[in-house]
Protein backbone atom coordinates (compact mmCIF):
# COMPACT_ATOMS: atom_id res chain seq x y z
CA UNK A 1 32.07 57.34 129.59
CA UNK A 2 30.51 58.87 126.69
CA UNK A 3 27.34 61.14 126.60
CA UNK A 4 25.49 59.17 123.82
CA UNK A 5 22.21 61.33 124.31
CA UNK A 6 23.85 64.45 122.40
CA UNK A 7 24.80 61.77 119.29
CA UNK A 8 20.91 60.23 119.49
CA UNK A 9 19.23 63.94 118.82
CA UNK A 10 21.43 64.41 115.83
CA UNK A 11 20.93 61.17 114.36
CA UNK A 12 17.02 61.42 115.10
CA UNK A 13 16.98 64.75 113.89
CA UNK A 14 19.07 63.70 110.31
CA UNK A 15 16.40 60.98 110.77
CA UNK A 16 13.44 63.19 111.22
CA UNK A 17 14.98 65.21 107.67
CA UNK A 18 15.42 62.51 105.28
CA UNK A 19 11.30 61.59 105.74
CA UNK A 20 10.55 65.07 104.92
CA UNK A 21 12.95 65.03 101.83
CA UNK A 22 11.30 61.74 101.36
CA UNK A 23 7.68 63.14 101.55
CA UNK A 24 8.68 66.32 99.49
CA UNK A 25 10.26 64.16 96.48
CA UNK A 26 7.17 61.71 96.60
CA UNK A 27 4.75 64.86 96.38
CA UNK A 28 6.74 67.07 94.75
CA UNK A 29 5.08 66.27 91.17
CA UNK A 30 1.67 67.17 92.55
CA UNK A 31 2.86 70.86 93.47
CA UNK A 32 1.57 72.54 90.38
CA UNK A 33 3.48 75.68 91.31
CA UNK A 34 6.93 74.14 91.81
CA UNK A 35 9.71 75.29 89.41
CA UNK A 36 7.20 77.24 87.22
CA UNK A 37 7.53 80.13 89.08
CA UNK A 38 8.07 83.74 87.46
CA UNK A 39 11.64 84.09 87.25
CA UNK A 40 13.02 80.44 86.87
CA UNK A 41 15.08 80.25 83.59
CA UNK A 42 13.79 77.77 80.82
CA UNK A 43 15.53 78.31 77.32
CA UNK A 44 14.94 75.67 74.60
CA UNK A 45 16.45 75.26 71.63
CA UNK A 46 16.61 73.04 68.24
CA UNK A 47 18.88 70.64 70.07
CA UNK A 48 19.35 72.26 73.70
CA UNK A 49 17.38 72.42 76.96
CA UNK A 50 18.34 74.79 79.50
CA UNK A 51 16.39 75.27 82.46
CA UNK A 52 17.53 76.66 86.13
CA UNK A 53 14.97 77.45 88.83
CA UNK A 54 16.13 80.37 90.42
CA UNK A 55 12.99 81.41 92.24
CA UNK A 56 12.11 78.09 93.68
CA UNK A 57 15.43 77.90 94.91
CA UNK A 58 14.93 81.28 96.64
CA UNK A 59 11.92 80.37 97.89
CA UNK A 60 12.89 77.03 99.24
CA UNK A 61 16.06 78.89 100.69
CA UNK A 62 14.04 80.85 102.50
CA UNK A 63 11.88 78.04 103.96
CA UNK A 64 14.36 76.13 105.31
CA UNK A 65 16.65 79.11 106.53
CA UNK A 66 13.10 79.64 108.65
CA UNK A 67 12.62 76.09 109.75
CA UNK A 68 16.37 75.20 110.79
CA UNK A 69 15.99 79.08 112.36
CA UNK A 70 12.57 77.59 114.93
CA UNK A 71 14.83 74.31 115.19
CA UNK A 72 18.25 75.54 116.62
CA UNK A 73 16.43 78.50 118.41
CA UNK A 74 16.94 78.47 122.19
């Protein structure tokens, strides 16, 4: 027989992470701050747009390296 319980905590936990993606893309234009940090890269040209948020990916990095840390600590 197989132990199903083990399969139902992953698939509520991928569960449990999609709403908070969900909630974080529906709200994400009402975080002023987000990707117009100091150190995200916006260059714009004639005909060219370049823009690459490296310290909002840092920072959101580090939050979830701290939140899956508190979820698969034992």
């Amino acid at each position: 027989m197989i132990d199903l319980s083990g399969v139902a905590k992953v698939i509520i936990l991928v569960g449990a992470i999609m709403v908070m993606m969900g909630i974080i893309v529906l709200f994400a234009d009402r975080i002023p701050w987000l990707g117009k940090l100091p150190g995200d890269i916006y260059i714009q040209r004639e005909n060219f747009t370049f823009y690459f948020p490296v310290m909002t990916c840092i920072i959101v990095s580090i939050l979830l390296s701290v939140i899956f840390y508190f979820i698969t600590k034992r």
